[in-house]
C-alpha atoms as a PDB file:
ATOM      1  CA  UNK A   1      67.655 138.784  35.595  1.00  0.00           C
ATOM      2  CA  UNK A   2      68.590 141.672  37.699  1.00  0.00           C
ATOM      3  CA  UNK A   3      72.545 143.070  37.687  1.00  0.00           C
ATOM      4  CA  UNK A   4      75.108 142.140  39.883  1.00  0.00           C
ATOM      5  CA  UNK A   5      75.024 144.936  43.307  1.00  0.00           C
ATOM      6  CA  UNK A   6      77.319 147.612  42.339  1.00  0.00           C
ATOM      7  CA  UNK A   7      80.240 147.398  44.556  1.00  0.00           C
ATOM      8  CA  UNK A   8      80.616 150.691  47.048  1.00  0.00           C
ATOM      9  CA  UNK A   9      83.678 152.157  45.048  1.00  0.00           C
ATOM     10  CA  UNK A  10      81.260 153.545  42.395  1.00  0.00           C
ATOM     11  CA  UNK A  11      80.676 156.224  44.704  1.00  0.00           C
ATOM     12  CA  UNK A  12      83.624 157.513  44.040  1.00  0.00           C
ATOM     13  CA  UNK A  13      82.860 159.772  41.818  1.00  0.00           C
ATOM     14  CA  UNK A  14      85.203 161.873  40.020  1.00  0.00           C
ATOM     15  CA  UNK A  15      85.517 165.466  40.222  1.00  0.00           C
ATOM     16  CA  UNK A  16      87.351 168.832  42.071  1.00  0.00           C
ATOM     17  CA  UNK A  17      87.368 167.046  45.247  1.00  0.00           C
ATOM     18  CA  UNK A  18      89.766 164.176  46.729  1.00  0.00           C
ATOM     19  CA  UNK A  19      88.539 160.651  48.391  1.00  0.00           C
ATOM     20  CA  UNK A  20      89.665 159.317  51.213  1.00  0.00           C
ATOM     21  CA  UNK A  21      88.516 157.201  54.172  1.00  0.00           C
ATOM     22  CA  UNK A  22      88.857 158.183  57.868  1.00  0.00           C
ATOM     23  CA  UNK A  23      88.524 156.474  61.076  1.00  0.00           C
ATOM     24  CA  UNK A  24      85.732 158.216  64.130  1.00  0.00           C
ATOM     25  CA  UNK A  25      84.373 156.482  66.701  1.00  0.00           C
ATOM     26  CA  UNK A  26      84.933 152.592  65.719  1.00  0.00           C
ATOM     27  CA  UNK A  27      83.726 152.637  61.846  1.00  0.00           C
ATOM     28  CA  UNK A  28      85.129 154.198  59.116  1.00  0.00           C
ATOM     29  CA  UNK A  29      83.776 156.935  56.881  1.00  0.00           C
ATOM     30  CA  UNK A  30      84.831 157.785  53.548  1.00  0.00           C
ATOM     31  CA  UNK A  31      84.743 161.299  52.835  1.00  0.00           C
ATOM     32  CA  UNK A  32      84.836 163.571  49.710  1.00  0.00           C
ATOM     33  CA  UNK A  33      87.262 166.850  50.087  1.00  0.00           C
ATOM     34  CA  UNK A  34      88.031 170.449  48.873  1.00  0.00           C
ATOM     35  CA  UNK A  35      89.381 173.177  49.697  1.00  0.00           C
ATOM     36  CA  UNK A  36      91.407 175.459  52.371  1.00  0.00           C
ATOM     37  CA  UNK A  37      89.488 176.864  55.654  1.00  0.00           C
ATOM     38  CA  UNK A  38      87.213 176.544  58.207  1.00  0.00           C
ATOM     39  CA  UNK A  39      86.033 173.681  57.837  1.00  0.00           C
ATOM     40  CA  UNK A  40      82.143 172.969  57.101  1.00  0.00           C
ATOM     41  CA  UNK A  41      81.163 169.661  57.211  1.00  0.00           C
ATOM     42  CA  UNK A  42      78.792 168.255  54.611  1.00  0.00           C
ATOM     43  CA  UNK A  43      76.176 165.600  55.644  1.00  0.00           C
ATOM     44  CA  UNK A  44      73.931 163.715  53.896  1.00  0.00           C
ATOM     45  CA  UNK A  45      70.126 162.521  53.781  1.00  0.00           C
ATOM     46  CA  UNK A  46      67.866 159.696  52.906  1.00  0.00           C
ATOM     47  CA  UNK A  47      68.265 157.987  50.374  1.00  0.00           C
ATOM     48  CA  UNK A  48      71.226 160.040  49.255  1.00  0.00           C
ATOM     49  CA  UNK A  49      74.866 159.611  49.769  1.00  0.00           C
ATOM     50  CA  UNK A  50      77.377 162.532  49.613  1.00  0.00           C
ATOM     51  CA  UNK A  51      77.379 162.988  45.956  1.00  0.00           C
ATOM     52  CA  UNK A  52      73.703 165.419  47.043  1.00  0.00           C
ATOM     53  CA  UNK A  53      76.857 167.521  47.656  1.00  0.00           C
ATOM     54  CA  UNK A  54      78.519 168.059  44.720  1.00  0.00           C
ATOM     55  CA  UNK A  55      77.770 171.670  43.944  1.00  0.00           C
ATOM     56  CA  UNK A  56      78.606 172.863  47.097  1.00  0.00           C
ATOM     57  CA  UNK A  57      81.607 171.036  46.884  1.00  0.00           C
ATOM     58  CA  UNK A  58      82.769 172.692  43.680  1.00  0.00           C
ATOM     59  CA  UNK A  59      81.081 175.839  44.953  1.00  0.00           C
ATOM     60  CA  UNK A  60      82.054 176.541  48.917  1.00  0.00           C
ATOM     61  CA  UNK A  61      85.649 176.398  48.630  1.00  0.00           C
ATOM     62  CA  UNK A  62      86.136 179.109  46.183  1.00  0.00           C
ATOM     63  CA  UNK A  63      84.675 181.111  49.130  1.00  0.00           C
ATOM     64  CA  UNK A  64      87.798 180.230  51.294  1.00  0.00           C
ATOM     65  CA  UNK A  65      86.211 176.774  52.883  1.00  0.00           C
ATOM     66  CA  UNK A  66      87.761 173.564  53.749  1.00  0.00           C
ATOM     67  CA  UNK A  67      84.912 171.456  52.532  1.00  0.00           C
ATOM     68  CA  UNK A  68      84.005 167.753  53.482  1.00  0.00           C
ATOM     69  CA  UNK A  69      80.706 165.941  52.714  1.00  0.00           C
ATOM     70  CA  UNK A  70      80.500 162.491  54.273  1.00  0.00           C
ATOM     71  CA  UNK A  71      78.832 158.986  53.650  1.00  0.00           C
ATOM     72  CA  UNK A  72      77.014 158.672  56.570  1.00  0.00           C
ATOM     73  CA  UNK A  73      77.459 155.494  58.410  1.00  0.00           C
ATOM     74  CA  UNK A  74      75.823 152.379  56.501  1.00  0.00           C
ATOM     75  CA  UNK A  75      76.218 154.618  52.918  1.00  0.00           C
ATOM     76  CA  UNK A  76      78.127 155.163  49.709  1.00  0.00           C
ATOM     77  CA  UNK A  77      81.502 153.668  50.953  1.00  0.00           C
ATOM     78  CA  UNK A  78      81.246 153.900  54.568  1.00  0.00           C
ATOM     79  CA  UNK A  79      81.616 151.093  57.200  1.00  0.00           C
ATOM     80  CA  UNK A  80      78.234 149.450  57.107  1.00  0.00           C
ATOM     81  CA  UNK A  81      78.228 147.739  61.084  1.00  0.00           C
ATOM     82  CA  UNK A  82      75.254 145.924  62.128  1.00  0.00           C
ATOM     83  CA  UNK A  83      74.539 148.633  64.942  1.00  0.00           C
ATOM     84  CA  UNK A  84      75.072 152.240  65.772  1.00  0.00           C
ATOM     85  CA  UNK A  85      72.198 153.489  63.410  1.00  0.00           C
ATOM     86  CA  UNK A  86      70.873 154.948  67.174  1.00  0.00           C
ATOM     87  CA  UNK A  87      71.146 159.636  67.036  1.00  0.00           C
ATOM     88  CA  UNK A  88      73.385 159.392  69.847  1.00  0.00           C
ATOM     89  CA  UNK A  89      75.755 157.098  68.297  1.00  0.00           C
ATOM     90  CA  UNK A  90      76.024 158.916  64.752  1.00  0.00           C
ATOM     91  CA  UNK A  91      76.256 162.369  66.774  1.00  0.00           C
ATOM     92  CA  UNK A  92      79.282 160.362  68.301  1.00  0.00           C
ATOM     93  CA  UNK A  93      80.484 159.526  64.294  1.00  0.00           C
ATOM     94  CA  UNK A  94      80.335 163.395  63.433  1.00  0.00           C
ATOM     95  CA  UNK A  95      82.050 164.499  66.278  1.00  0.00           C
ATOM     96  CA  UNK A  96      85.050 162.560  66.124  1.00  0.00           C
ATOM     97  CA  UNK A  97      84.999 163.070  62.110  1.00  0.00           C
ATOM     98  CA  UNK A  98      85.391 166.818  63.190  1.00  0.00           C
ATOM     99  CA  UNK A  99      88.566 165.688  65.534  1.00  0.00           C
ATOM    100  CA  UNK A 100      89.526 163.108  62.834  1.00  0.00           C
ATOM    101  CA  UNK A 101      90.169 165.557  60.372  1.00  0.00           C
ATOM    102  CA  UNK A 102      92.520 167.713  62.720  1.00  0.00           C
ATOM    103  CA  UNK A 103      89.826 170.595  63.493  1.00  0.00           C
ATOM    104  CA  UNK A 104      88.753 171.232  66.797  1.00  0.00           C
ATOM    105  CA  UNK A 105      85.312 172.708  65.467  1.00  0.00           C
ATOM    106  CA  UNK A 106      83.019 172.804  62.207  1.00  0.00           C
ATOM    107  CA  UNK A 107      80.117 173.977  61.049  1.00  0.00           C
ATOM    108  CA  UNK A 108      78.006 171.233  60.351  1.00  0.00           C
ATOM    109  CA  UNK A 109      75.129 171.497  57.261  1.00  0.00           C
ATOM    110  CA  UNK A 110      73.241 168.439  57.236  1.00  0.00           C
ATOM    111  CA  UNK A 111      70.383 167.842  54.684  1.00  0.00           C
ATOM    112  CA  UNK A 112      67.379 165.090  56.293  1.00  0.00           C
ATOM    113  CA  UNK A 113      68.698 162.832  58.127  1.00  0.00           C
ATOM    114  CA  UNK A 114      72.287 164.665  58.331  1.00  0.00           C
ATOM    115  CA  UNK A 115      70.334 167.964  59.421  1.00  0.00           C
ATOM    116  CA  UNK A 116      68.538 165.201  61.966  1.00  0.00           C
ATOM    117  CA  UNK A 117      71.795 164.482  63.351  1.00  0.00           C
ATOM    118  CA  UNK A 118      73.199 168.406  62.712  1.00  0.00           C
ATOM    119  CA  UNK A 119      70.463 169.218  65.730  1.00  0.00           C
ATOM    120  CA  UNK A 120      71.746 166.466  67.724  1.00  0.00           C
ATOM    121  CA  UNK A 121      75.343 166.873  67.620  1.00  0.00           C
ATOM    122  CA  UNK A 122      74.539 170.484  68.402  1.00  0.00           C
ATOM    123  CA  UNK A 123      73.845 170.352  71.794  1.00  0.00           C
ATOM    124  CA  UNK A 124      75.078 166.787  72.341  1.00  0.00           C
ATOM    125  CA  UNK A 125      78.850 167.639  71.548  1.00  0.00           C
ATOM    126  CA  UNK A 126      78.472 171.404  71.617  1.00  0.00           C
ATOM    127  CA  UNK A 127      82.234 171.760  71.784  1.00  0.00           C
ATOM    128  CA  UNK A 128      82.814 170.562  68.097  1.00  0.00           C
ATOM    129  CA  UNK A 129      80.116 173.045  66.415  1.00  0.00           C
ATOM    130  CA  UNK A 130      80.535 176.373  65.763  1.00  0.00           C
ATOM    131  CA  UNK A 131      77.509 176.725  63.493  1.00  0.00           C
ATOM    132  CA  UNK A 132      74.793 174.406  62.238  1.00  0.00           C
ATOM    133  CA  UNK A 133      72.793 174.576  59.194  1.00  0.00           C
ATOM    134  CA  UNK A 134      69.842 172.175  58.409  1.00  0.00           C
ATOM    135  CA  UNK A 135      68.147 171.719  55.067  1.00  0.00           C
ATOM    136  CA  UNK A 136      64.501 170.099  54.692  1.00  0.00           C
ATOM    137  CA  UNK A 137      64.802 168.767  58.219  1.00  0.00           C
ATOM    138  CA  UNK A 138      62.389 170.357  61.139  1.00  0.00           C
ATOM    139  CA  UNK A 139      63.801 170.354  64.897  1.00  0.00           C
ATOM    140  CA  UNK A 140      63.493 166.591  65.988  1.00  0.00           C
ATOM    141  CA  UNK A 141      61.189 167.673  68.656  1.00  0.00           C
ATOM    142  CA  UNK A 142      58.955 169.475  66.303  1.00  0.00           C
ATOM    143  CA  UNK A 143      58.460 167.014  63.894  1.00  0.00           C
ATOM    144  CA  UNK A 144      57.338 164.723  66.659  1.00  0.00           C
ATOM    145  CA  UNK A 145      54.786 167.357  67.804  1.00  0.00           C
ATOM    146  CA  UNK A 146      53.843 167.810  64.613  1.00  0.00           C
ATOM    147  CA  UNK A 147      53.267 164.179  63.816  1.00  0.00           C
ATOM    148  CA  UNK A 148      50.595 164.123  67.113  1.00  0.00           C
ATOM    149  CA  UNK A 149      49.441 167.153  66.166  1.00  0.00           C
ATOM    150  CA  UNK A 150      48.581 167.891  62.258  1.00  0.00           C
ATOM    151  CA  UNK A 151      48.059 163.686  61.686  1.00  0.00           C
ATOM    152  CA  UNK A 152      45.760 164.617  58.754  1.00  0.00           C
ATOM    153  CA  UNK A 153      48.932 166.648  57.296  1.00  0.00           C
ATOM    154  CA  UNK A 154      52.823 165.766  58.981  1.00  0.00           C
ATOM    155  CA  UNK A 155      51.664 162.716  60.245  1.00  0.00           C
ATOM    156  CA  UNK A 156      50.041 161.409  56.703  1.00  0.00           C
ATOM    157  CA  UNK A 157      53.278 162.979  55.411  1.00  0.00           C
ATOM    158  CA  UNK A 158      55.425 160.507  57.652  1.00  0.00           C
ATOM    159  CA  UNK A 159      53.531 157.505  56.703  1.00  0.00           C
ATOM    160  CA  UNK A 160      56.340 155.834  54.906  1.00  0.00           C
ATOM    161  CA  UNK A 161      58.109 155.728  58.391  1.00  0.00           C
ATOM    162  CA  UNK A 162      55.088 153.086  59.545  1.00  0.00           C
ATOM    163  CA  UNK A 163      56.283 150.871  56.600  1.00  0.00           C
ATOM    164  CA  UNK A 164      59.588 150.960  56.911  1.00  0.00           C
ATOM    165  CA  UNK A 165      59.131 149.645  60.586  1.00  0.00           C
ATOM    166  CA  UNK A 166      58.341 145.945  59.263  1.00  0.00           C
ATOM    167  CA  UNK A 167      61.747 143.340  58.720  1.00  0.00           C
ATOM    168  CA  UNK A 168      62.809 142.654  55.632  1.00  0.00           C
ATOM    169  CA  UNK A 169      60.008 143.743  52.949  1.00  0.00           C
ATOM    170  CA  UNK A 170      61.129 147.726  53.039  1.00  0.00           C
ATOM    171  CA  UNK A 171      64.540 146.799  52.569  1.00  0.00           C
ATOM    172  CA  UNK A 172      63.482 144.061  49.114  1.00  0.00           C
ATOM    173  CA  UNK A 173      61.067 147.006  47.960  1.00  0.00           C
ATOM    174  CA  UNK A 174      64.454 149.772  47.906  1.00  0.00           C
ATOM    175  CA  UNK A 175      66.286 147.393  45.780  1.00  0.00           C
ATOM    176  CA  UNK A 176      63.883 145.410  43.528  1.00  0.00           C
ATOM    177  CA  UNK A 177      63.679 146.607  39.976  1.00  0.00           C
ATOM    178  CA  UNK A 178      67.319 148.366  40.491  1.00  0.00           C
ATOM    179  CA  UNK A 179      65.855 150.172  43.140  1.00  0.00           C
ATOM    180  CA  UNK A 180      62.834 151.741  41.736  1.00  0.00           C
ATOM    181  CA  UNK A 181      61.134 153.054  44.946  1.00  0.00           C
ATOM    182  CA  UNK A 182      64.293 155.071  45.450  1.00  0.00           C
ATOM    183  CA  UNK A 183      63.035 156.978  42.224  1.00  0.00           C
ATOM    184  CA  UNK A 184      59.735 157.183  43.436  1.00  0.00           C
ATOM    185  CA  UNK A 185      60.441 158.906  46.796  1.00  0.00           C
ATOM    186  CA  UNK A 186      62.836 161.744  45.100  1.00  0.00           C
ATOM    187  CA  UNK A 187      59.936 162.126  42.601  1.00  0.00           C
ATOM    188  CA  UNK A 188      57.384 162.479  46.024  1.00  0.00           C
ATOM    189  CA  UNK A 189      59.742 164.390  48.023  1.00  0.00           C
ATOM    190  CA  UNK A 190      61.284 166.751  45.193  1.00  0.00           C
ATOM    191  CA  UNK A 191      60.048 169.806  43.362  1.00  0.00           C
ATOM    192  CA  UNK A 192      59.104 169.833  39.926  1.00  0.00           C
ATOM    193  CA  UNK A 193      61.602 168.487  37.643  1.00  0.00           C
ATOM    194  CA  UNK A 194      63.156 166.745  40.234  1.00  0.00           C
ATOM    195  CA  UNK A 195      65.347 164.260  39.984  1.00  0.00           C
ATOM    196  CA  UNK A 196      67.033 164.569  36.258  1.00  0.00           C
ATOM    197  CA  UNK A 197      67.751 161.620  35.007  1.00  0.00           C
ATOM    198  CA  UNK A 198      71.193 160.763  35.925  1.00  0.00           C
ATOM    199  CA  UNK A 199      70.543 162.116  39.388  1.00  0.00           C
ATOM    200  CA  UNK A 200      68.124 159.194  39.568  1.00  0.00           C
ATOM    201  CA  UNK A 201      70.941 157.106  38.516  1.00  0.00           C
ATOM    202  CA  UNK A 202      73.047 157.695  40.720  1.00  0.00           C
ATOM    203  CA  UNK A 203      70.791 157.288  43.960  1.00  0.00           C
ATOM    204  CA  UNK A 204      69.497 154.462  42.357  1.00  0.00           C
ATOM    205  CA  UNK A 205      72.491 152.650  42.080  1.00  0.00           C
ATOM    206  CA  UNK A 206      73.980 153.552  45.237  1.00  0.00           C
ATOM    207  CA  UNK A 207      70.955 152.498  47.296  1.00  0.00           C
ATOM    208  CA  UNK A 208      71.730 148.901  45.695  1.00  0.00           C
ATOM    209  CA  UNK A 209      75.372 148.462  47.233  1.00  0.00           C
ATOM    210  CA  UNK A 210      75.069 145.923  49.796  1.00  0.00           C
ATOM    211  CA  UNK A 211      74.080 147.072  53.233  1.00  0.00           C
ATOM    212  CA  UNK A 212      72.878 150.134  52.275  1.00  0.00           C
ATOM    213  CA  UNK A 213      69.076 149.079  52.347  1.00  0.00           C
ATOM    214  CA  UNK A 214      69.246 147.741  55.464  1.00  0.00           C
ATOM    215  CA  UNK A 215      71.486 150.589  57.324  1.00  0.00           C
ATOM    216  CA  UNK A 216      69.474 153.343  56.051  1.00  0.00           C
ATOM    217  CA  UNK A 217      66.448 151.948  56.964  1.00  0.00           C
ATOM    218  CA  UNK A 218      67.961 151.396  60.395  1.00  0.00           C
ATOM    219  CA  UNK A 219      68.126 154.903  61.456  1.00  0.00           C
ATOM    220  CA  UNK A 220      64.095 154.832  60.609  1.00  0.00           C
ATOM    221  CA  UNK A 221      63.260 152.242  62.891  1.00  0.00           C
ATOM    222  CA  UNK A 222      65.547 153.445  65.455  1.00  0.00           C
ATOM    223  CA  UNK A 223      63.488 157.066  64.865  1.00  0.00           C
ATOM    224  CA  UNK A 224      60.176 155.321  66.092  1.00  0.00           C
ATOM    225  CA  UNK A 225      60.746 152.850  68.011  1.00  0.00           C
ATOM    226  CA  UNK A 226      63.328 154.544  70.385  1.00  0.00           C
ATOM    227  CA  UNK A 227      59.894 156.411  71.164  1.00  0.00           C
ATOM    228  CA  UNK A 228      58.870 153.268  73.935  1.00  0.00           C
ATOM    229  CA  UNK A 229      61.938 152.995  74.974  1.00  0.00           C
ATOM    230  CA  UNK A 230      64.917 154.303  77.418  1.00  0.00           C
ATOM    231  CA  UNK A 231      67.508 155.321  74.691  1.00  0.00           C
ATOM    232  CA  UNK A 232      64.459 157.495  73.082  1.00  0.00           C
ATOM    233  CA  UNK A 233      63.464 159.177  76.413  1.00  0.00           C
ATOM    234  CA  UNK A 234      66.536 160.267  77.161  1.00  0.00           C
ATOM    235  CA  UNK A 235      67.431 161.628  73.360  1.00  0.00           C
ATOM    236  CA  UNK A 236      64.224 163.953  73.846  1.00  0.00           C
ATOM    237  CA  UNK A 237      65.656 164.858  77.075  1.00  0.00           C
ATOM    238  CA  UNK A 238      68.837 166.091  75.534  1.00  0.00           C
ATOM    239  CA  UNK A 239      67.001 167.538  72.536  1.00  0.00           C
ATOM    240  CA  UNK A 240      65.213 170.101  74.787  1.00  0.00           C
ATOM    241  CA  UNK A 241      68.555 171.435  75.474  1.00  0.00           C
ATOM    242  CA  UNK A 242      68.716 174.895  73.451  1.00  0.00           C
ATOM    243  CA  UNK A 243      70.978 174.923  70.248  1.00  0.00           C
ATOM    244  CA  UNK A 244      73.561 177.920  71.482  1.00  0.00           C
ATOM    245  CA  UNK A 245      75.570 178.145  68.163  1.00  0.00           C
ATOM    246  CA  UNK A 246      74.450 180.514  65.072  1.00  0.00           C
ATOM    247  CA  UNK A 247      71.934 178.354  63.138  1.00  0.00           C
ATOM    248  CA  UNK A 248      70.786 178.821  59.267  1.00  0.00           C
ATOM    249  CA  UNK A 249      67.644 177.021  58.113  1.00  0.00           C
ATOM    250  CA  UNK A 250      66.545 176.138  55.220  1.00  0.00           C
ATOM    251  CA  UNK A 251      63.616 174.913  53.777  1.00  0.00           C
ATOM    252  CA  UNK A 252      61.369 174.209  50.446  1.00  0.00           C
ATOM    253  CA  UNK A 253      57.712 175.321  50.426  1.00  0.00           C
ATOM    254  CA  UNK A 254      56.987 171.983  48.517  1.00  0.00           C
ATOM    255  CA  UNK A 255      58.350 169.899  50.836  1.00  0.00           C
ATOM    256  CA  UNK A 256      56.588 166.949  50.830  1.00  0.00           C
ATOM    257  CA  UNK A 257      58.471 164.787  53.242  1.00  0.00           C
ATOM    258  CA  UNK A 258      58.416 167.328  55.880  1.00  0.00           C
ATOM    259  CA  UNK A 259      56.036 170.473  55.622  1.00  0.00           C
ATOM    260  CA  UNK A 260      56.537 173.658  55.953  1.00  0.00           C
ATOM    261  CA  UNK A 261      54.394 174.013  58.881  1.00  0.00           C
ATOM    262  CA  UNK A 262      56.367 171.563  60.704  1.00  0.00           C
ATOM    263  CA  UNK A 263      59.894 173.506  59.825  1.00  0.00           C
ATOM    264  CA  UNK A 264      58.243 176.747  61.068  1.00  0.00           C
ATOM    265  CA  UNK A 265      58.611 176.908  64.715  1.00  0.00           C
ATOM    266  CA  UNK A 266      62.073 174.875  65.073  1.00  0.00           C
ATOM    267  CA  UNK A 267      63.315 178.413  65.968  1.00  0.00           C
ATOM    268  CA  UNK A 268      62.197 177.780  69.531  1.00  0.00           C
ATOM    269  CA  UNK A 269      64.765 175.256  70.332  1.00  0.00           C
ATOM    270  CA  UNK A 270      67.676 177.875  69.296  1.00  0.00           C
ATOM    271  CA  UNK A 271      69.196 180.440  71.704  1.00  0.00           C
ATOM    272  CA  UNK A 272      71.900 181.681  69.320  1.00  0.00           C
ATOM    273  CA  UNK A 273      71.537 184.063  66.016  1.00  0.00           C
ATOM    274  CA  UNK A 274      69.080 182.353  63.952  1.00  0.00           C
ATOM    275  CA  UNK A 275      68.176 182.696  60.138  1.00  0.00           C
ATOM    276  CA  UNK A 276      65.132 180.984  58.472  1.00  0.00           C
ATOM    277  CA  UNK A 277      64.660 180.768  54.531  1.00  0.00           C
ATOM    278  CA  UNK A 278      62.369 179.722  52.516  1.00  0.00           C
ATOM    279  CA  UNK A 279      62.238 179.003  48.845  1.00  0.00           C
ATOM    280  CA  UNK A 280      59.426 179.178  46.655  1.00  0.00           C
ATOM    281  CA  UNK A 281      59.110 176.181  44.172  1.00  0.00           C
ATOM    282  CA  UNK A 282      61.461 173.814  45.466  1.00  0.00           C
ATOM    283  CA  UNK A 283      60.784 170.748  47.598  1.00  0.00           C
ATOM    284  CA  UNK A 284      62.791 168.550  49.891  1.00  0.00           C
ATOM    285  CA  UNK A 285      66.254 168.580  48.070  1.00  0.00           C
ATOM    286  CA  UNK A 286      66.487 172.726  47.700  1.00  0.00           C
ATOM    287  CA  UNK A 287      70.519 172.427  48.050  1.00  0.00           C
ATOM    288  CA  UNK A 288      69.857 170.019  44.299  1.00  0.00           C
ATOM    289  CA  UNK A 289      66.758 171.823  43.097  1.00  0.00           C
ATOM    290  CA  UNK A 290      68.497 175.017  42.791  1.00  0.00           C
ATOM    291  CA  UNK A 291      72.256 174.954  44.284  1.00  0.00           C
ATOM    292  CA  UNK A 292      73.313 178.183  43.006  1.00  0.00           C
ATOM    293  CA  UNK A 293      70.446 180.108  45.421  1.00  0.00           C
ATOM    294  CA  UNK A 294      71.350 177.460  47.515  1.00  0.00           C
ATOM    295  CA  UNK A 295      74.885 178.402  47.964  1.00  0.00           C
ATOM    296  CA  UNK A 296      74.675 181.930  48.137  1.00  0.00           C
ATOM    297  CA  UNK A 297      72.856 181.629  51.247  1.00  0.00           C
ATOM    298  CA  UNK A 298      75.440 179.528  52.635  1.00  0.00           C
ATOM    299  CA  UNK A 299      77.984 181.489  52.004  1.00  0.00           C
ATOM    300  CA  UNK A 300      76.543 184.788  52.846  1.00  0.00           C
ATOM    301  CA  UNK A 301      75.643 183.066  56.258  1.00  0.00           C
ATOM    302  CA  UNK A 302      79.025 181.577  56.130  1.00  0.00           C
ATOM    303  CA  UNK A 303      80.759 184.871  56.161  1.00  0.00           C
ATOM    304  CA  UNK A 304      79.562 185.658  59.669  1.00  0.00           C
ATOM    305  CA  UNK A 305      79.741 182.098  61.490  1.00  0.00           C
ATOM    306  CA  UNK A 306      82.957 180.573  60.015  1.00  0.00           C
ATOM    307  CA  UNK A 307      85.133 182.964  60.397  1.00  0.00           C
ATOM    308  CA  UNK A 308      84.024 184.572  63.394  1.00  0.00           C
ATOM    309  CA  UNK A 309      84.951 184.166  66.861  1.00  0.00           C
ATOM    310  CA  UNK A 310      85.067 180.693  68.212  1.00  0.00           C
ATOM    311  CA  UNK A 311      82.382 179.164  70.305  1.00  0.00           C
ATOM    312  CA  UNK A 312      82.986 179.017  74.156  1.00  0.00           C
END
């Protein structure tokens, strides 16, 4: 017989950061904390929960950063609500976490799904970002081009978003077996070596706290099949607004969840100073893989969008 569901405080890892939960846009979001600064805003990918943080956390405030990595909403020891999984609405979450925490701006670094929603909140609350950087996560609009395009290589690559589509069975499959699927897709997605063993552990259990199935496979279904619908017409609309804010990506040549080829060419949709990196050897979790290279980029980056002039 299977173990009890951990309950959602053993995400509360200890360590040189402070937990605490804070209230944005009708949920609440617990939050992981370090440092003095500008703030830069940590979020999170599938199926992660901010502990994918934890050496930038230890790492970024030494540099002079306020540092805060989020559960997402529907992870770790968030609010798990039975909707809001929709872009627009978790822009709307990182936004007011921004205001919620007293800052008027951040720069956001979002890894999958929080780099998904780093290009989102972007140009969808502009006002709150003074510099975005996305890790293993293409332009939205590009991986949907891609996906049409190279369906022998991004669209094979996105096939697990077909079976996460059905009710029910996707969300069973994360969690039988203390959630051994969860271990499979690191092991698909990562680069060699990847995940060490009590990395697995840790995903593993999280992904088994109620509601997290379900609410992380919500943002995939809302991903396709807001493509026949209003709400997904107009999110492409506002996507093919230009990113105006300094932008840092970066991205593992192994990547196996989304390809190089499909992170190339995201550059398009930004206006502002740009940077693109690439790193030899490492696949979708680079910021895990090999944090120290990681970090330095961030925080050479850092240096110049931080603690420069404010965004208009």
């Amino acid at each position: 017989m299977e173990d009890a569901p951990p309950e959602p405080a053993t995400v509360l890892v200890d360590g040189p950061w402070r937990h605490r939960d804070v209230s944005t846009n009708g949920t609440r979001l617990h939050v992981a904390e370090a440092g003095e600064g500008p703030l830069v805003l940590l979020l999170h990918g599938f199926p992660q929960f901010w502990w994918t943080w934890r050496w930038q956390l230890r790492d970024l405030p030494r540099a002079g950063y306020r540092v805060v990595a989020a559960d997402l909403r529907g992870y770790g020891a968030s609010d798990k609500p039975p909707r809001g999984y929709d872009a627009l609405t978790l822009a709307d979450d990182v936004a007011g976490l921004v205001r919620a925490l007293g800052e008027r701006e951040a720069v956001i670094v979002g890894h999958d799904w929080g780099g998904f929603l780093g290009w989102t909140t972007a140009v969808r609350r502009p006002r709150v970002v003074r510099g975005l950087a996305v890790i293993g996560m293409p332009h939205p609009l590009r991986i949907r081009r891609q996906i049409a395009a190279d369906p022998g290589g991004q669209g094979l690559a996105s096939r697990y978003l077909g079976a996460f589509q059905l009710p029910w069975l996707p969300e069973r499959r994360l969690v039988a077996d203390g959630a051994a699927h969860v271990a499979e897709l690191l092991r698909a997605w990562g680069g060699p070596g990847y995940p060490a063993p009590d990395t697995e552990a840790r995903y593993r259990g999280a992904m088994r706290i109620p509601g997290v199935a379900h609410s992380s496979l919500e943002y995939h279904r809302w991903a396709v099949r807001s493509l026949f619908r209003p709400d997904g017409a107009r999110f492409a609309e506002l996507l093919r607004t230009p990113v105006r804010v300094p932008t840092l990506q970066l991205h593992g040549c192994l990547d196996r969840c989304f390809l190089l080829s499909t992170a190339l060419g995201s550059d398009r949709h930004v206006t502002a100073p740009y940077t693109w990196r690439s790193y030899e050897g490492l696949g979708h979790f680079p910021h895990e893989e090999d944090p120290d290279t990681v970090t330095r980029d961030l925080v050479a980056w850092l240096a110049q969008t931080a603690q420069g002039a404010p965004t208009p």
